[in-house]
C-alpha atoms as a PDB file:
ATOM      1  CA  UNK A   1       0.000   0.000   0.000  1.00  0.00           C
ATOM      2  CA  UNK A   2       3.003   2.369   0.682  1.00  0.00           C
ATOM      3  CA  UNK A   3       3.495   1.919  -2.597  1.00  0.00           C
ATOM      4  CA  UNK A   4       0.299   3.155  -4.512  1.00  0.00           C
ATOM      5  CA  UNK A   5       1.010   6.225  -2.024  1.00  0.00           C
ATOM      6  CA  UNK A   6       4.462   6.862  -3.774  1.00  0.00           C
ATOM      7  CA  UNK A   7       2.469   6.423  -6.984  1.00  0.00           C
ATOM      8  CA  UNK A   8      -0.095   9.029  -6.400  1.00  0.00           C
ATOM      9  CA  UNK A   9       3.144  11.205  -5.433  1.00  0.00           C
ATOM     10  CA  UNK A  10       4.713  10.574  -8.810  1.00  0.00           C
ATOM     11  CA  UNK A  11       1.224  11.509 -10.917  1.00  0.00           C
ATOM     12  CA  UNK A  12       0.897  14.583  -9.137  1.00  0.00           C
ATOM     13  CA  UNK A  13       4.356  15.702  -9.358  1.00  0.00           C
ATOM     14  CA  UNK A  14       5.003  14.721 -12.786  1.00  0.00           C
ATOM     15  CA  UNK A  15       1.738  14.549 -14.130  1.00  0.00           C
ATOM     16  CA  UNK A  16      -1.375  16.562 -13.416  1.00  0.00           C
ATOM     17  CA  UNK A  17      -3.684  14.277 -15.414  1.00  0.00           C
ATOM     18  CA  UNK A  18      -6.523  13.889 -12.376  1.00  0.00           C
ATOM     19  CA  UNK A  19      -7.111  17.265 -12.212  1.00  0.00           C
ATOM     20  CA  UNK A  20     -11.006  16.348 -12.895  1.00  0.00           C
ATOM     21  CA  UNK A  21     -10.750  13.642  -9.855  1.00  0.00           C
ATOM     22  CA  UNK A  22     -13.950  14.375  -7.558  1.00  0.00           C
ATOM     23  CA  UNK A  23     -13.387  11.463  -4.930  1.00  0.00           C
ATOM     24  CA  UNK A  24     -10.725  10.086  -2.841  1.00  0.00           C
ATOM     25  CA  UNK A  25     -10.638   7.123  -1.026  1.00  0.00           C
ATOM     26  CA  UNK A  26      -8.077   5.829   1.062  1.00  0.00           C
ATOM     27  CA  UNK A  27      -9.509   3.865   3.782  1.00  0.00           C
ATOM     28  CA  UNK A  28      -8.047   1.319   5.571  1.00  0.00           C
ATOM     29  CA  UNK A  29      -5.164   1.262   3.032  1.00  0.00           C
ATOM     30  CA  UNK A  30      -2.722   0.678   6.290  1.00  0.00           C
ATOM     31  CA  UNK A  31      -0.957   3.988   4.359  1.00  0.00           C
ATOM     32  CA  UNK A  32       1.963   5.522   6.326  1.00  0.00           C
ATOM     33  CA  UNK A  33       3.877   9.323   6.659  1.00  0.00           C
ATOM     34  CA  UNK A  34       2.825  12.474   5.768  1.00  0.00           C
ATOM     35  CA  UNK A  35      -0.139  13.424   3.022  1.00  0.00           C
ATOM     36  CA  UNK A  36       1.495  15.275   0.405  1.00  0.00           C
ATOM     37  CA  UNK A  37       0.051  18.682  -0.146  1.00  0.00           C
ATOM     38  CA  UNK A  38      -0.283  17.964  -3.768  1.00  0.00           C
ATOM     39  CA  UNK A  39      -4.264  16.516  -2.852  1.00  0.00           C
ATOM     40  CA  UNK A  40      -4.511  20.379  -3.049  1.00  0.00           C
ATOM     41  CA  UNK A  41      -4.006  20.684  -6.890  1.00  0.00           C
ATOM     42  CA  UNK A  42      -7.480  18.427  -7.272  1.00  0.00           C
ATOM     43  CA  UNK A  43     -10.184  21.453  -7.799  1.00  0.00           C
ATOM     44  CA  UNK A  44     -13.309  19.206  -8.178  1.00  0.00           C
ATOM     45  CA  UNK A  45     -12.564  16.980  -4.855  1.00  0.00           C
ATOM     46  CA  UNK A  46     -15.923  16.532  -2.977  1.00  0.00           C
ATOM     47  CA  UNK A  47     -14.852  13.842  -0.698  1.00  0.00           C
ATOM     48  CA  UNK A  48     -12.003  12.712   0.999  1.00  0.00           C
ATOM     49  CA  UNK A  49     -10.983   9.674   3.505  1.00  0.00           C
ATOM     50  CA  UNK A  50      -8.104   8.812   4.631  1.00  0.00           C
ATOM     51  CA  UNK A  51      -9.630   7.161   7.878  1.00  0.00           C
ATOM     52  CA  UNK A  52      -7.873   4.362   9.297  1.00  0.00           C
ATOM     53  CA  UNK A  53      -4.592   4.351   8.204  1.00  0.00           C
ATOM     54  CA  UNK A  54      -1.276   5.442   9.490  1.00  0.00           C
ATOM     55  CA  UNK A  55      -0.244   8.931   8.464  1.00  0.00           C
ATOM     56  CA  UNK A  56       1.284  10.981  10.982  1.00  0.00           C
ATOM     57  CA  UNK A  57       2.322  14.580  11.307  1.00  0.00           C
ATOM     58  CA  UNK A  58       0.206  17.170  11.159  1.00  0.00           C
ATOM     59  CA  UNK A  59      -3.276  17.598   9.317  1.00  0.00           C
ATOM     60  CA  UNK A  60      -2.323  19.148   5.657  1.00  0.00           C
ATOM     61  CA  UNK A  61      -3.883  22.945   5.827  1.00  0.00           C
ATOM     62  CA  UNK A  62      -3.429  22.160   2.143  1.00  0.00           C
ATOM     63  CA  UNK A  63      -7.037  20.811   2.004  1.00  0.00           C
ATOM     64  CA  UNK A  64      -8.069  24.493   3.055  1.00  0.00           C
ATOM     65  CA  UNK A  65      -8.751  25.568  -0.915  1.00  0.00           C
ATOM     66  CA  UNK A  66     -10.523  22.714  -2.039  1.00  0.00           C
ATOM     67  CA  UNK A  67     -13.848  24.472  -1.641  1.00  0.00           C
ATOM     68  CA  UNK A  68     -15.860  22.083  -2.889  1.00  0.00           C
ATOM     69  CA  UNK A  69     -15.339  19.388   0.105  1.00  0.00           C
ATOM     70  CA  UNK A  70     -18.058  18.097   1.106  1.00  0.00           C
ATOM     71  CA  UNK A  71     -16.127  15.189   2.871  1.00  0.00           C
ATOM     72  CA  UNK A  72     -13.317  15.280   5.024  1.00  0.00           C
ATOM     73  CA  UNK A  73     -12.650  12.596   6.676  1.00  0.00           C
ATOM     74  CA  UNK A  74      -9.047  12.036   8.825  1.00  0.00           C
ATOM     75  CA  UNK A  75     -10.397   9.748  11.606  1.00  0.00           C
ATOM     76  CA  UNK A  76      -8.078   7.182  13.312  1.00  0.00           C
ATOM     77  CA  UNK A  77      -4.533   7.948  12.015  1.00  0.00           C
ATOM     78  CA  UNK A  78      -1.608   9.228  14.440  1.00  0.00           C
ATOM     79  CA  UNK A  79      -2.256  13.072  13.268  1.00  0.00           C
ATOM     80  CA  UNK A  80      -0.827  15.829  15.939  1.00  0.00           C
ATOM     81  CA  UNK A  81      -0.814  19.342  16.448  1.00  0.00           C
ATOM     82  CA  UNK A  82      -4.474  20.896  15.672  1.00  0.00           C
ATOM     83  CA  UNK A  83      -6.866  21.389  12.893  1.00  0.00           C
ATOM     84  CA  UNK A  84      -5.787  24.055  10.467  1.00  0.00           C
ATOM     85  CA  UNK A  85      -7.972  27.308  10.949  1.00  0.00           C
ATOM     86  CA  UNK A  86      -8.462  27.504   7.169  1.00  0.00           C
ATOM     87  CA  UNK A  87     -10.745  23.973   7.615  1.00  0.00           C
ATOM     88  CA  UNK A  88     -13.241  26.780   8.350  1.00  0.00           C
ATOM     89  CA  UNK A  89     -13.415  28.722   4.970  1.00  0.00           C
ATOM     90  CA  UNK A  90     -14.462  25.090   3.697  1.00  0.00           C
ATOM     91  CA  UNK A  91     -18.315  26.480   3.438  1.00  0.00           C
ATOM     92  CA  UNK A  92     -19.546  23.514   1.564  1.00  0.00           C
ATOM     93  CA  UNK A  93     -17.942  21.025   4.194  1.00  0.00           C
ATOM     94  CA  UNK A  94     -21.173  18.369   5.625  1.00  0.00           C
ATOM     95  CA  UNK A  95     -19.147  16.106   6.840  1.00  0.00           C
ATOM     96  CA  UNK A  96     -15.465  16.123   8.789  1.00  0.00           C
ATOM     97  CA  UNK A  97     -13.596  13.447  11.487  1.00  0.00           C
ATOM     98  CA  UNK A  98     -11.051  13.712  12.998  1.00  0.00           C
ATOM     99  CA  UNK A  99     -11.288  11.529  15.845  1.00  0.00           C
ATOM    100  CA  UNK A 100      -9.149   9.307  17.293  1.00  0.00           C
ATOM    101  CA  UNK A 101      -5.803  10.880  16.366  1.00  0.00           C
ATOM    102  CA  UNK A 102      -3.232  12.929  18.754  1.00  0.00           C
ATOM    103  CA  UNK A 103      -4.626  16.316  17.747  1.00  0.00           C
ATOM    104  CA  UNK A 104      -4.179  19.041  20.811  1.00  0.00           C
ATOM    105  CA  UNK A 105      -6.159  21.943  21.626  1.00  0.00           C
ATOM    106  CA  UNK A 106      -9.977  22.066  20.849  1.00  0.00           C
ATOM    107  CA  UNK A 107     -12.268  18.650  21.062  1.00  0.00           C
ATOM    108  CA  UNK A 108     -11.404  16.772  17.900  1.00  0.00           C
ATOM    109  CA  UNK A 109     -12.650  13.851  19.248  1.00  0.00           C
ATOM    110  CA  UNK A 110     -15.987  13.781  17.451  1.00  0.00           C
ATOM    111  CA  UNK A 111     -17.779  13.539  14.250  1.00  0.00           C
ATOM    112  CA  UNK A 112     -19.278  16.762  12.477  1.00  0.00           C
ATOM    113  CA  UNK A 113     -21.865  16.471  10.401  1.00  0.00           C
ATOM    114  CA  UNK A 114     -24.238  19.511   8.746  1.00  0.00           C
ATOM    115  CA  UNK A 115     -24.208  22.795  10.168  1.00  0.00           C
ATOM    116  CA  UNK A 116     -21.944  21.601  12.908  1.00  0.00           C
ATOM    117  CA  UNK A 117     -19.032  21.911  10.887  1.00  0.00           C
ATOM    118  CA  UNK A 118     -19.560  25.547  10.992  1.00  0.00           C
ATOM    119  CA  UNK A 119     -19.222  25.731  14.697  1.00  0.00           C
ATOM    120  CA  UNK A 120     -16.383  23.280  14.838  1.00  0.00           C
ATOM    121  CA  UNK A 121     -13.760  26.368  15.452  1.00  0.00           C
ATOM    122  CA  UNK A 122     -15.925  27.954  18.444  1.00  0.00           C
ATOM    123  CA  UNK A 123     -15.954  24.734  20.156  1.00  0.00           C
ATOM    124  CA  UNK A 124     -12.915  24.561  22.739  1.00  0.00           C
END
């Protein structure tokens, strides 16, 4: 599985061709490291999961210009630090976890849905 990660790395560095891509899906790939900021260059993403895998450092702020997310799910991985601040210029977002991961700060612990994602940064 590390290995279709490295591959997604190499189209998006070298060649832009899923520009058009509207979901990702990632879960329980048992996928390790860091998510490259490159997921950023994907205009038409909707949806996202990488729940249930391994990635570590902290959540990519990257993510904060795909405004068309509907889906953001991060649940269960070994993320720290907090959520980026930009997660709430995501207007369209329904849906985003990011429980059960190291995050500090605010309660991250739960699963937004609707107009709660609005509120998520006033929570603490």
């Amino acid at each position: 599985m590390f290995a279709l990660l490295i591959w997604f790395m190499y189209i998006f560095a070298f060649n832009l061709s899923f520009t058009s891509l509207f979901y990702l899906c990632f879960y329980m790939f048992l996928l390790l490291g860091t998510i490259p900021d490159q997921f950023s260059l994907l205009p038409y993403l909707y949806s996202v999961d990488f729940n249930n895998n391994t990635f570590t450092g902290t959540v990519p702020s990257s993510f904060s210009v795909l405004t068309n997310l509907m889906g953001l799910l991060f649940g269960i991985n070994s993320f720290t630090g907090t959520a980026p601040e930009g997660f709430s210029l995501l207007t369209k977002l329904k849906y985003l976890t990011l429980s059960y991961n190291l995050l500090t700060g605010k309660s991250y612990n739960l699963t937004f849905s609707g107009e709660l994602c609005s509120t998520l940064w006033t929570i603490s």
